[in-house]
Structures are given as structure tokens and as C-alpha cells.
C-alpha atoms as a PDB file:
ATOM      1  CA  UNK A   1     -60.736 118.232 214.206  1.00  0.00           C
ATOM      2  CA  UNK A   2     -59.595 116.156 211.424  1.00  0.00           C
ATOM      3  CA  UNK A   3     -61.125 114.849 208.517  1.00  0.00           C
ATOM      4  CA  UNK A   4     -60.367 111.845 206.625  1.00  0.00           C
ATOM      5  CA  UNK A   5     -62.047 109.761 204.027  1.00  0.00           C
ATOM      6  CA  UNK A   6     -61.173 106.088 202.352  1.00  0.00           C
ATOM      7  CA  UNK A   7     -62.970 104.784 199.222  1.00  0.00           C
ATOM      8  CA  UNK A   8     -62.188 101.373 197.885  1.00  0.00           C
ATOM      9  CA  UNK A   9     -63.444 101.989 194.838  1.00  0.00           C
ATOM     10  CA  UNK A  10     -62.434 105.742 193.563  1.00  0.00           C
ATOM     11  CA  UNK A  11     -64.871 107.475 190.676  1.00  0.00           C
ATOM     12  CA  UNK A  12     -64.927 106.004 187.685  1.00  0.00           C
ATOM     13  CA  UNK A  13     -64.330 107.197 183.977  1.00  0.00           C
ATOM     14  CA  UNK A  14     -66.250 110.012 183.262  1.00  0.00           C
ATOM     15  CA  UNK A  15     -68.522 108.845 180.640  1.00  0.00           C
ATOM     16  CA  UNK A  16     -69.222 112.213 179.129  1.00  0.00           C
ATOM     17  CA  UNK A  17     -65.240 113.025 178.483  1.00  0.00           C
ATOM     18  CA  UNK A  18     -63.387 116.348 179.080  1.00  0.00           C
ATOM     19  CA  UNK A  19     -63.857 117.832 175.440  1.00  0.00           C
ATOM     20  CA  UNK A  20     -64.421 121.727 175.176  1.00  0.00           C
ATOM     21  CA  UNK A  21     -67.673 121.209 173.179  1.00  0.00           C
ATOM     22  CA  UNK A  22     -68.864 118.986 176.026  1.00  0.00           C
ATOM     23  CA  UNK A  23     -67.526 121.706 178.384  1.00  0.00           C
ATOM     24  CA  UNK A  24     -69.936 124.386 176.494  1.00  0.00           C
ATOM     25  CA  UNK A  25     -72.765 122.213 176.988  1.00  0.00           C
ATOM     26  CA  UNK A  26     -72.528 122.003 180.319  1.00  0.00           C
ATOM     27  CA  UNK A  27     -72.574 125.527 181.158  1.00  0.00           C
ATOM     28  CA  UNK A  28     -75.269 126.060 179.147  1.00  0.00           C
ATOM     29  CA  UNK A  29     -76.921 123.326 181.491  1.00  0.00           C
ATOM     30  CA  UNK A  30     -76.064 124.552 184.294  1.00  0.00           C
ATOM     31  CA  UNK A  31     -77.516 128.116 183.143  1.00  0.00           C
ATOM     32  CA  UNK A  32     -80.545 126.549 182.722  1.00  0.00           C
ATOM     33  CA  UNK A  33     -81.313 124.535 186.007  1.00  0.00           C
ATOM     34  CA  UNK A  34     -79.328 126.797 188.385  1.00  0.00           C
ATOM     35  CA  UNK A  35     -82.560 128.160 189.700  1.00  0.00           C
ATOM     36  CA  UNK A  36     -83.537 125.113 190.774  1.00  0.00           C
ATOM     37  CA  UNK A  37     -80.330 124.313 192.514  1.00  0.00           C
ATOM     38  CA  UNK A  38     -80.210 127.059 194.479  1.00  0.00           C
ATOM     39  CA  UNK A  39     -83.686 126.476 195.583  1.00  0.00           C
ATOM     40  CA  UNK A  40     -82.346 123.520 196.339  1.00  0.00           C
ATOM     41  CA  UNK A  41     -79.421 124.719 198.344  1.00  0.00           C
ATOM     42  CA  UNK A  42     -81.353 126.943 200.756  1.00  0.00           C
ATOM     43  CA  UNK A  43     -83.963 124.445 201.580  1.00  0.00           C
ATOM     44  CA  UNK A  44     -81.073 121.703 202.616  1.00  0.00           C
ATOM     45  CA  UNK A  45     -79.716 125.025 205.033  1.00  0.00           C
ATOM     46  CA  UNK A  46     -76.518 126.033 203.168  1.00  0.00           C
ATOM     47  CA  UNK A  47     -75.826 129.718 204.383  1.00  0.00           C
ATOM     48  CA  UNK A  48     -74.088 131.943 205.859  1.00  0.00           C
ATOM     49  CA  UNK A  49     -70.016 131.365 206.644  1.00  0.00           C
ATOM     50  CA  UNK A  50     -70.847 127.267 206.203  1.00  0.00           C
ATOM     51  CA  UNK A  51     -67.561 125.296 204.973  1.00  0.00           C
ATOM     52  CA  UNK A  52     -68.953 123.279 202.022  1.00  0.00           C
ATOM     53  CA  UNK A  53     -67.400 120.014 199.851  1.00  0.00           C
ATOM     54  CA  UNK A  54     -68.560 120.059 196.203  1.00  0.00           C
ATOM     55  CA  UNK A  55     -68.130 116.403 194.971  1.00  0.00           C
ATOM     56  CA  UNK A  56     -67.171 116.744 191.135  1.00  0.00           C
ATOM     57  CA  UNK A  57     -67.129 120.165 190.964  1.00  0.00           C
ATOM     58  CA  UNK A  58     -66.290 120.159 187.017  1.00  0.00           C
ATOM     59  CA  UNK A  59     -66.443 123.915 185.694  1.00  0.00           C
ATOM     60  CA  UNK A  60     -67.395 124.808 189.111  1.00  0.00           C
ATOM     61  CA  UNK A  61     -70.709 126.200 188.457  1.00  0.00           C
ATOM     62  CA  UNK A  62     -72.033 123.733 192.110  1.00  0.00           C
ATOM     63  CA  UNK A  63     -69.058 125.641 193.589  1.00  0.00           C
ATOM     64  CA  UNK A  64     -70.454 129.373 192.245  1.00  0.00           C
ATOM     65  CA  UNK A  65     -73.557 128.556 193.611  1.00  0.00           C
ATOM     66  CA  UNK A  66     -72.994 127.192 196.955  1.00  0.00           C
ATOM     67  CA  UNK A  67     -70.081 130.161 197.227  1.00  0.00           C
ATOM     68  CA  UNK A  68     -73.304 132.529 197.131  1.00  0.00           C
ATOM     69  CA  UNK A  69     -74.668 131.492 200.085  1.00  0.00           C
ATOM     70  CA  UNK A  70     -71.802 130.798 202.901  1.00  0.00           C
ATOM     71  CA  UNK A  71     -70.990 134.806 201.756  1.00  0.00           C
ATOM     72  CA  UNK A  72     -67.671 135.576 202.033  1.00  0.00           C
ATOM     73  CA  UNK A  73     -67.093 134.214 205.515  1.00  0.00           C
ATOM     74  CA  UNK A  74     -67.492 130.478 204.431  1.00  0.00           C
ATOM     75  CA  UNK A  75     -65.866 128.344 202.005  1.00  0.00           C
ATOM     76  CA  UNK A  76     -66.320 126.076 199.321  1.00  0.00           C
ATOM     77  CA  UNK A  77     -63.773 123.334 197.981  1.00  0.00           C
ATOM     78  CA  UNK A  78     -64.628 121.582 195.392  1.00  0.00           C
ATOM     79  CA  UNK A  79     -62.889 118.493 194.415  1.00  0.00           C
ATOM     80  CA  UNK A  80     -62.128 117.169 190.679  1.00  0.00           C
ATOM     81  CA  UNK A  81     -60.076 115.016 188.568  1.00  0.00           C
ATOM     82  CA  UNK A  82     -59.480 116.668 185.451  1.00  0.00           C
ATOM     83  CA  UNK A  83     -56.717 119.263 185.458  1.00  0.00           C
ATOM     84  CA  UNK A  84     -58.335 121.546 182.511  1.00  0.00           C
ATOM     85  CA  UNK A  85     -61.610 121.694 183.679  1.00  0.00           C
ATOM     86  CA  UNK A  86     -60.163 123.028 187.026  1.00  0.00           C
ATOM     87  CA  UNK A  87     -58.475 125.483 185.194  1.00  0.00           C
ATOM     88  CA  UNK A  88     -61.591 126.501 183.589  1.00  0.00           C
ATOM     89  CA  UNK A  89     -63.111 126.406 186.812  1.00  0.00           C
ATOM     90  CA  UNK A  90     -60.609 128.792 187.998  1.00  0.00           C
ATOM     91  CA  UNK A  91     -61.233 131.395 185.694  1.00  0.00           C
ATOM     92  CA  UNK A  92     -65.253 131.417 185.609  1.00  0.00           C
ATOM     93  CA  UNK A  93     -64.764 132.038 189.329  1.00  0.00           C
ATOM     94  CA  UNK A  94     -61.980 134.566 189.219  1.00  0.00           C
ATOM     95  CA  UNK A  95     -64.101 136.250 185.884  1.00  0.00           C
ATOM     96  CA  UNK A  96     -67.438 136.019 188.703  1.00  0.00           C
ATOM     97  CA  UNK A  97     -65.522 137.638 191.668  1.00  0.00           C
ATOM     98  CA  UNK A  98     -65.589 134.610 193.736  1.00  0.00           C
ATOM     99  CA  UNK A  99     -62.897 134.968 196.816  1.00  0.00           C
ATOM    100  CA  UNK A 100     -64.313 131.874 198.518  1.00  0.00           C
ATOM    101  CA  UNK A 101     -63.507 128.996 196.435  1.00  0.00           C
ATOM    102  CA  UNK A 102     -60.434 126.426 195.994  1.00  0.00           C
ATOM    103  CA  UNK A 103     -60.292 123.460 193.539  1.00  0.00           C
ATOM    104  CA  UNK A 104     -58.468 120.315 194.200  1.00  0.00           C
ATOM    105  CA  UNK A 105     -57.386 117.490 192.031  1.00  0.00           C
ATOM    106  CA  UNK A 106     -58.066 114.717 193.260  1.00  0.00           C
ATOM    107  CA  UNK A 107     -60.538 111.894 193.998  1.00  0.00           C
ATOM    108  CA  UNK A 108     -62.484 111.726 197.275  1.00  0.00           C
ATOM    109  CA  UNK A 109     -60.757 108.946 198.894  1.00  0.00           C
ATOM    110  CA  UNK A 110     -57.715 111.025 198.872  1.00  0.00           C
ATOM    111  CA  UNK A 111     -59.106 114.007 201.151  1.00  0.00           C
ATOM    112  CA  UNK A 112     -57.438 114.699 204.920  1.00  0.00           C
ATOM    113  CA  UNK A 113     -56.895 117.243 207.255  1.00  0.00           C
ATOM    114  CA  UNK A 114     -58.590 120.269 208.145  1.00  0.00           C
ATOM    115  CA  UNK A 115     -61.734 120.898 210.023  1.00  0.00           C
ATOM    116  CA  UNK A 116     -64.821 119.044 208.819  1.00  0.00           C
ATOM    117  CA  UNK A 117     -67.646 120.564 206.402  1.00  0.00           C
ATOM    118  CA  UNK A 118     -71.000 121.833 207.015  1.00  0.00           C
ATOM    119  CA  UNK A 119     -72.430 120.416 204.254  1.00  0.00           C
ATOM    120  CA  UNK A 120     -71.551 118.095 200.739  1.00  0.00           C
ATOM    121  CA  UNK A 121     -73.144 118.653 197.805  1.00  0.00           C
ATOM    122  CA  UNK A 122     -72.948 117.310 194.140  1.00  0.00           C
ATOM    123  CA  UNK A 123     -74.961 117.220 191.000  1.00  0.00           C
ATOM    124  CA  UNK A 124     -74.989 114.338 188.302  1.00  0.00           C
ATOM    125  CA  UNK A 125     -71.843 112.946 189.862  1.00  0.00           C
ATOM    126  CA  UNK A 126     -73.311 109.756 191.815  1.00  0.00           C
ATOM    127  CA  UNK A 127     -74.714 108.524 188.263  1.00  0.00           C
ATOM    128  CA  UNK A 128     -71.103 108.000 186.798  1.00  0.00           C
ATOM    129  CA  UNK A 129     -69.932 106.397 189.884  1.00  0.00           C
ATOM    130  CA  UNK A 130     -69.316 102.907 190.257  1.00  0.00           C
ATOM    131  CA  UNK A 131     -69.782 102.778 193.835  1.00  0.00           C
ATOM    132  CA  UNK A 132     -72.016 105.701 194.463  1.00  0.00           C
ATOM    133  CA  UNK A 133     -72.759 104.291 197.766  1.00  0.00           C
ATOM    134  CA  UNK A 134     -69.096 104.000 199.102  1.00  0.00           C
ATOM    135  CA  UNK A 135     -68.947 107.237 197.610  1.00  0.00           C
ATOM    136  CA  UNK A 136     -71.558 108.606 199.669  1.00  0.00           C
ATOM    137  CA  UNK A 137     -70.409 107.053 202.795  1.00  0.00           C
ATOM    138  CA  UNK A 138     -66.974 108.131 202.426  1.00  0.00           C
ATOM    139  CA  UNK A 139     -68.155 111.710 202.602  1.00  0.00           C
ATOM    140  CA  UNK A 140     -70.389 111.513 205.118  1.00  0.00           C
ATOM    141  CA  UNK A 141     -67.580 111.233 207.455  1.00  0.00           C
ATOM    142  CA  UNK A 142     -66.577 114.929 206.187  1.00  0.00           C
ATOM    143  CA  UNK A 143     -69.216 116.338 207.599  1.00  0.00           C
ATOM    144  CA  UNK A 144     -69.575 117.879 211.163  1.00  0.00           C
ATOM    145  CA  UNK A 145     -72.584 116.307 213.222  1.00  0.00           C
ATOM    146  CA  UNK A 146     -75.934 118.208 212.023  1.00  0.00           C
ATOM    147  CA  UNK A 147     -74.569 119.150 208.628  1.00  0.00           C
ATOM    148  CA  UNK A 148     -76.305 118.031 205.494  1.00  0.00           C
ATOM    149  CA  UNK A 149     -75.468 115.698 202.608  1.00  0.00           C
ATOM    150  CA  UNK A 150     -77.315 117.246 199.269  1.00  0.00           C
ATOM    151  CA  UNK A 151     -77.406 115.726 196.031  1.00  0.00           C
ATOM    152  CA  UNK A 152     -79.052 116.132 192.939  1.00  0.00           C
ATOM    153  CA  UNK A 153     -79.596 113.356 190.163  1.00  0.00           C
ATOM    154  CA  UNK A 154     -81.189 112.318 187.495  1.00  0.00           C
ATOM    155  CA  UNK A 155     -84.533 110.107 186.784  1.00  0.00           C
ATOM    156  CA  UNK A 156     -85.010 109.584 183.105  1.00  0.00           C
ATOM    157  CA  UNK A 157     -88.108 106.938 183.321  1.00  0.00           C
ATOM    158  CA  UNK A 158     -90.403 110.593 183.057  1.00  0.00           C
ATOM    159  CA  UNK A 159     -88.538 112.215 180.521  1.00  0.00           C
ATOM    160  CA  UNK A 160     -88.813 108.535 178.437  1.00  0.00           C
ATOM    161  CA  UNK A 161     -92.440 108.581 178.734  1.00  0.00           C
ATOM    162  CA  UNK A 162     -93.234 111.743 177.703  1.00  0.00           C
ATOM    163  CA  UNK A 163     -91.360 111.525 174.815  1.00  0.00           C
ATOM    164  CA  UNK A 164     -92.562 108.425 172.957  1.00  0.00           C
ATOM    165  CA  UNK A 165     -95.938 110.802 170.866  1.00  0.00           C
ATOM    166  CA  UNK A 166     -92.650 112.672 169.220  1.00  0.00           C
ATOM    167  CA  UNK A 167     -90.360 109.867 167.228  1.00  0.00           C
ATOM    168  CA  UNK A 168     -87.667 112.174 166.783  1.00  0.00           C
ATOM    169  CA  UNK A 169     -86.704 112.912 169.913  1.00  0.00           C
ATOM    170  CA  UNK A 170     -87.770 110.065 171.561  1.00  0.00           C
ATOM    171  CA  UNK A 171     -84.921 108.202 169.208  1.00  0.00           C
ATOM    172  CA  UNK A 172     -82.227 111.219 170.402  1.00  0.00           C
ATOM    173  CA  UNK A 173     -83.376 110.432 173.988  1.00  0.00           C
ATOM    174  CA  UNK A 174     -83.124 106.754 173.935  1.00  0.00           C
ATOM    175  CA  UNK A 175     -80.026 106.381 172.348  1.00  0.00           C
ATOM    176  CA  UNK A 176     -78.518 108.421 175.029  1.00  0.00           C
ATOM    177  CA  UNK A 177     -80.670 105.905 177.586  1.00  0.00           C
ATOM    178  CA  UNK A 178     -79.417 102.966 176.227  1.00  0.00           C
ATOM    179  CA  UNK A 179     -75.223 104.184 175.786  1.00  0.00           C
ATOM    180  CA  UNK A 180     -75.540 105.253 179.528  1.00  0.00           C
ATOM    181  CA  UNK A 181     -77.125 101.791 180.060  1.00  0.00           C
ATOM    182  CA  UNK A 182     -74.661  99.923 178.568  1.00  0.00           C
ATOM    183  CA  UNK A 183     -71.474 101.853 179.772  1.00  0.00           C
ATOM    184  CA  UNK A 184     -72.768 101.423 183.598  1.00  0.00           C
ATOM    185  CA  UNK A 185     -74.304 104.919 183.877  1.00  0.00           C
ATOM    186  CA  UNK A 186     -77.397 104.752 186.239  1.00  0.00           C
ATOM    187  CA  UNK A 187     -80.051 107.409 184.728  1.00  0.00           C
ATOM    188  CA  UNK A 188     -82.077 106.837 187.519  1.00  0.00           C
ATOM    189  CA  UNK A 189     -80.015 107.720 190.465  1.00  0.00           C
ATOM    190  CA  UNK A 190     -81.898 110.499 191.938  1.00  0.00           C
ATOM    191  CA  UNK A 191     -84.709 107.881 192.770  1.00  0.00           C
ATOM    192  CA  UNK A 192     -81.653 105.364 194.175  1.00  0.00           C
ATOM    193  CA  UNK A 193     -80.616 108.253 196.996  1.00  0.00           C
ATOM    194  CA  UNK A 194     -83.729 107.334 199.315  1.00  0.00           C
ATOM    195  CA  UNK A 195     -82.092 103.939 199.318  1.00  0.00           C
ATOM    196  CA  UNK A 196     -78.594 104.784 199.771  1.00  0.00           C
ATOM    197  CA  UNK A 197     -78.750 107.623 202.229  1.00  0.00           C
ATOM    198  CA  UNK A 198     -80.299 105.341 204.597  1.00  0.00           C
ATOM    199  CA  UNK A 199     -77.746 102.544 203.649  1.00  0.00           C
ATOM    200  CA  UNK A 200     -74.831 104.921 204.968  1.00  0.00           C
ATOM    201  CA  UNK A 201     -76.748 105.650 208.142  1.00  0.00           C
ATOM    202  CA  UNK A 202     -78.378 108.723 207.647  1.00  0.00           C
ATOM    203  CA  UNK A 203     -82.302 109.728 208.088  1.00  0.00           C
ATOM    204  CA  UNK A 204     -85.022 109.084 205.339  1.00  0.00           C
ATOM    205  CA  UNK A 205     -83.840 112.251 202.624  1.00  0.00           C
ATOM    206  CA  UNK A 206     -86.172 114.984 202.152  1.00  0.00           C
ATOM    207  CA  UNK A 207     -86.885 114.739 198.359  1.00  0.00           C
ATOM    208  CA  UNK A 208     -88.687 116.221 195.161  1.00  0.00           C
ATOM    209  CA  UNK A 209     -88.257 115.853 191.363  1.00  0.00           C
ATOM    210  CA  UNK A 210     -88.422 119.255 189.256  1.00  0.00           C
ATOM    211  CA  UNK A 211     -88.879 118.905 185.556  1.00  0.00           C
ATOM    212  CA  UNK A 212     -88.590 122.260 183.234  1.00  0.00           C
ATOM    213  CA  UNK A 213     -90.649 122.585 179.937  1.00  0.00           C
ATOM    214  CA  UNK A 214     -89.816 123.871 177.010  1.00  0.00           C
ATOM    215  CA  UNK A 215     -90.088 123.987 173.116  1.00  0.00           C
ATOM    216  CA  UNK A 216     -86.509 126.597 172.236  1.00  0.00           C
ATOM    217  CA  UNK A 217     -83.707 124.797 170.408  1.00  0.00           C
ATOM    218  CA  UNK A 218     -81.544 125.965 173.697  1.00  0.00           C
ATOM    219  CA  UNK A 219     -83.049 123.357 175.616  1.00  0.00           C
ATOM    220  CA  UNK A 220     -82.821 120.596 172.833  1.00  0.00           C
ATOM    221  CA  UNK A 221     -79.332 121.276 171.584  1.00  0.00           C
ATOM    222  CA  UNK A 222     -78.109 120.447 175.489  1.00  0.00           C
ATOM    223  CA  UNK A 223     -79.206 116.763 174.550  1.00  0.00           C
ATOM    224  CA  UNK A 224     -78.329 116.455 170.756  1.00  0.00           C
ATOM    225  CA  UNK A 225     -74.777 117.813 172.119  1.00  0.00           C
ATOM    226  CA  UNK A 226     -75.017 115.381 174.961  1.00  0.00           C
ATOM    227  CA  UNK A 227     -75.464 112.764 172.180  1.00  0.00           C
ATOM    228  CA  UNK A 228     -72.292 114.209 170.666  1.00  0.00           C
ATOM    229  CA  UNK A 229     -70.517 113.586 173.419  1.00  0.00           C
ATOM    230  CA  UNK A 230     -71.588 110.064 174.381  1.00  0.00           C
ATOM    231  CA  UNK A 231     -70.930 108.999 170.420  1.00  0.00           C
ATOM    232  CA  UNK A 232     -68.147 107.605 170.882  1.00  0.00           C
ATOM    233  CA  UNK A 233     -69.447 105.520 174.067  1.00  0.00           C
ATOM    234  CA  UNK A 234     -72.632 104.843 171.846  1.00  0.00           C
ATOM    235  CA  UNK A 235     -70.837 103.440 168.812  1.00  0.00           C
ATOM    236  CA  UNK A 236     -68.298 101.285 171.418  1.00  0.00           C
ATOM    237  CA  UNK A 237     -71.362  99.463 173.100  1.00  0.00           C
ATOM    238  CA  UNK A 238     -73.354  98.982 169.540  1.00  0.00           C
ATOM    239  CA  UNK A 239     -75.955 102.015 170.311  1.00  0.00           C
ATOM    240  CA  UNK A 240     -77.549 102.650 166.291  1.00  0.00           C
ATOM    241  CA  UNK A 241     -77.481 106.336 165.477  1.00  0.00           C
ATOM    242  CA  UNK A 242     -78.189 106.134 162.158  1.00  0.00           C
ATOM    243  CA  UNK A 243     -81.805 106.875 162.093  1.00  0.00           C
ATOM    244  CA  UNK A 244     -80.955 110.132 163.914  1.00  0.00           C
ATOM    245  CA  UNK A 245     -79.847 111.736 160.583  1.00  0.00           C
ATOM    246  CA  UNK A 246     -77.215 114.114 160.343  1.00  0.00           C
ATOM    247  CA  UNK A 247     -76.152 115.414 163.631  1.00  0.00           C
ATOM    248  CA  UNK A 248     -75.420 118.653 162.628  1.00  0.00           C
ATOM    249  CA  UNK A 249     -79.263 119.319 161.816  1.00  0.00           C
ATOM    250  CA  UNK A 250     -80.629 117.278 164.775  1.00  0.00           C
ATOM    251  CA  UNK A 251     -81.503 120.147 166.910  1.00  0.00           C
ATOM    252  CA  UNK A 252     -83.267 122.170 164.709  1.00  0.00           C
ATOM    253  CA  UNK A 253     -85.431 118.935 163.012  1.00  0.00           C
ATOM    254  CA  UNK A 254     -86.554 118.195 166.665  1.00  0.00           C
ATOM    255  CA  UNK A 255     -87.664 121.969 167.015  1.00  0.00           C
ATOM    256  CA  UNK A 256     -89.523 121.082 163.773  1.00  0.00           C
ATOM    257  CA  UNK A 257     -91.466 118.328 165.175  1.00  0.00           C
ATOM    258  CA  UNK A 258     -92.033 120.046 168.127  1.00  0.00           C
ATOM    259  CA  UNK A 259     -93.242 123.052 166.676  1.00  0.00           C
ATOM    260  CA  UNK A 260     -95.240 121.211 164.247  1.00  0.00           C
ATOM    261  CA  UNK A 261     -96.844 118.912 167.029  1.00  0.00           C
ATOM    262  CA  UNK A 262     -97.640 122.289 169.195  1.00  0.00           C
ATOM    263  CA  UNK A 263     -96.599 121.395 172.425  1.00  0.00           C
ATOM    264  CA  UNK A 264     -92.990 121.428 174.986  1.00  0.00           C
ATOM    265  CA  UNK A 265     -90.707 118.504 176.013  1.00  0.00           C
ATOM    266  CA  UNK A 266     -89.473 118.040 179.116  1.00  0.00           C
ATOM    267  CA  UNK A 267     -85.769 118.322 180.451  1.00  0.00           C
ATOM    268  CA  UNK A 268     -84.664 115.556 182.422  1.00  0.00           C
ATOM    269  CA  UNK A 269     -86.643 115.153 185.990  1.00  0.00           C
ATOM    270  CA  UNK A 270     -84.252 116.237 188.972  1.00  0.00           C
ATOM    271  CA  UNK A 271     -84.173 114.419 192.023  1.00  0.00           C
ATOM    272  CA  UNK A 272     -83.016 116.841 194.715  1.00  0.00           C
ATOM    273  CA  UNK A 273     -82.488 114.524 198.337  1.00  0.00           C
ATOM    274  CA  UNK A 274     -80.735 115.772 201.258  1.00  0.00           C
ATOM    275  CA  UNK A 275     -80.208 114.647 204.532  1.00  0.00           C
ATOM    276  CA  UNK A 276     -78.725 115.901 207.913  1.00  0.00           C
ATOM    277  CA  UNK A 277     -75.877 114.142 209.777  1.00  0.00           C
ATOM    278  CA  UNK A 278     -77.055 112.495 213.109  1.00  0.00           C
ATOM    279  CA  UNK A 279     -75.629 114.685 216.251  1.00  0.00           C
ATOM    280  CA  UNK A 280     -73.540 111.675 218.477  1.00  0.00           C
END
């Protein structure tokens, strides 16, 4: 059976940029939360020789995961634009053992042929889209009758909140908030998928938010590095930093006032939502 998918309005710039500092920080993110991913993957029914689409795959760490459960009788393609970060991609899999994974260049609206997938999955991709929802529809049309769409995505209202009794980090935090504001990012996609899955036809998503706590300077340097990364974004759309201090000490000042206030901040909330493709 073929496959075929048209989007009128391909992904958008990547607001976080294909540096290798930003590619170190996202490992390390993906370290972190990949428990709760593949969690995440089993509930939605990802298993055994299943033929799965990883939207965005990046560094392919979705692509590693999902690989782990189709076993080496299913497959996992994972789709991206940037040429170097498929060539990372390539090598953390190769480095891992992984036998059951290809990378493609390429945006969505440019995938054909071949039988259709069991299941499309993506995390923190929808949020940089500008038309998540044609996105979302586009790939739906990959998937074989009963097969799942699961995506994970941010909500950063939580993370906000809990942040405002520590100034420090609530000023990192928000002036990530407000450059992904400004530059079109939604931060609070993962609540927007209840919406759109049922927009593209599907069933009401199954759906929970999962929010890690934690005091190290691990889990605070993945967001002063995130701020890093978005600086140039942040100084383009008028975002002050200069409160911040010096970036270099950032991480370790938050531990400070963390430490000093005796208690954890959160990582940012995940919304996990999936959904199963209605048999004809």
C-alpha cells in the first residue's frame, strides 16, 4: 500500500539552531526524560516488529527509543532537516548497536512510497511548527488503520508558577518564555494536542503531564544552555538578559539560590497524548 503525505505549510525554522553546544544539551535532555518516554511509548502500544515514523528525529535519541521496542523485526525512520545532526544521529545509533533505524532528510510533506506505519511519534517538534495541525494531519495519513499517533510537548504555565518564590530562575525561565513567545514558539503545545487530534479526525487523546524534580546543576544547566541557545532569538525580538548576570556563572548561582532556599525546581511539565487511527 502506498503512503503519501502533502503539507502546505512545511516546518518552520528551528528556533533552537543546529549548534554543537545546543546539540550537547539536548542529549543531556533526552538522558534525563527518556524514562518517561518510554513509559510513554509502551502505553500508546509501540512493540514488537511495528514500522514507526519519528517526526524530527534530531540526534535520534526518539528513534533509539522507539528502535527498542519494534526489536529487530520492526523499523524506525526518522525524518529530519538538518544534514549534521543526521550524521550525528547516525553515529549514536551505529555507537548503540541499532540495526533498525534509517534517517531521511527531508520535511514531512515530502514522504511517499512504501507501506504505511504503525505508529508516529515526536517530541518537542509540534511547538516549533507553524502549522502543527497540518502537520499532524499530514501524518496521520501514514499510518495504517488502528495505529497510533504519539506526541509529547511541552506546558510551561506549571513550570512558570512554581518558579516565581526563586527570582533567579524565575528571570532564566521567563526570558526563555517570552523569546519563544515572540519568535512564534507555542510553550504550551502539549495542552493544544486534545484540540488538534480531534481537529484531524482522530478520538479524544489519552493524556498525562509528568514533571521531574530536582535541585543538581545537571538539571539547571539544560535551561541556562537552552538560554544560550535562544540568545540570539532573545536579543532579535528585544528579550532583556541583562539582569541574568554573566552567563557563564548562571547555572551554578541558581544552584545557590536553590540550595540556599532548601527546596527542588521543576523541569518543564510533559504532555504525553496519543491517539489510535479509526479502522474504515
Amino acid at each position: 500500500m502506498a503512503t503519501s503525505a502533502k503539507i502546505d505549510n512545511p516546518l518552520s525554522n528551528y528556533a533552537l539552531g543546529y549548534t554543537n553546544a545546543e546539540h550537547e544539551r539536548l542529549i543531556r535532555q533526552a538522558a534525563l526524560i527518556a524514562p518517561i518516554t518510554e513509559r510513554f511509548f509502551c502505553e500508546a502500544g509501540i512493540g514488537p516488529g511495528q514500522r514507526v515514523l519519528d517526526l524530527g528525529s534530531g540526534l535520534g535519541d526518539i528513534s533509539m527509543a522507539a528502535a527498542k521496542l519494534v526489536g529487530p523485526s520492526g523499523r524506525v525512520v526518522g525524518i529530519e532537516r538538518d544534514a549534521n545532526s543526521i550524521r550525528r544521529a547516525i553515529r549514536r545509533v551505529a555507537d548503540a548497536g541499532f540495526c533498525n533505524i534509517t534517517f531521511l532528510q527531508t520535511d514531512v510533506k515530502d514522504i511517499s512510497g512504501g507501506e504505511p506505519f504503525d505508529a508516529v511519534v515526536g517530541r518537542f517538534i509540534l511547538m516549533f511548527l507553524s502549522n502543527p495541525l497540518s502537520v499532524l494531519n499530514a501524518v496521520s495519513r501514514l499510518v495504517t488503520p488502528g495505529g497510533v499517533l504519539a506526541f509529547q510537548e511541552p506546558t510551561w504555565v506549571p513550570m512558570l508558577a512554581m518558579a516565581k518564590r526563586l527570582p533567579l530562575w524565575s528571570q532564566l525561565l521567563g526570558a526563555i518564555h517570552k523569546t519563544f513567545l515572540r519568535s512564534g514558539v507555542n510553550p504550551e503545545m502539549g495542552l493544544d494536542l486534545y484540540r488538534h487530534f480531534q481537529e484531524i479526525g482522530l478520538p479524544a487523546p489519552t493524556m498525562h503531564v509528568d514533571m521531574l524534580l530536582g535541585a543538581n546543576v545537571d538539571l539547571i544547566s539544560i535551561f541556562s544552555d537552552l538560554l544560550s541557545s535562544v540568545r540570539p532569538l532573545a536579543q532579535q525580538y528585544k528579550v532583556p538578559l541583562n539582569e541574568l548576570g554573566d552567563f557563564d556563572t548562571l547555572a551554578e548561582r541558581i544552584r545557590a539560590e536553590i540550595a540556599s532556599a532548601s527546596t527542588v525546581v521543576g523541569f518543564v511539565p510533559i504532555v504525553s497524548a496519543w491517539s489510535r487511527i479509526l479502522e474504515n
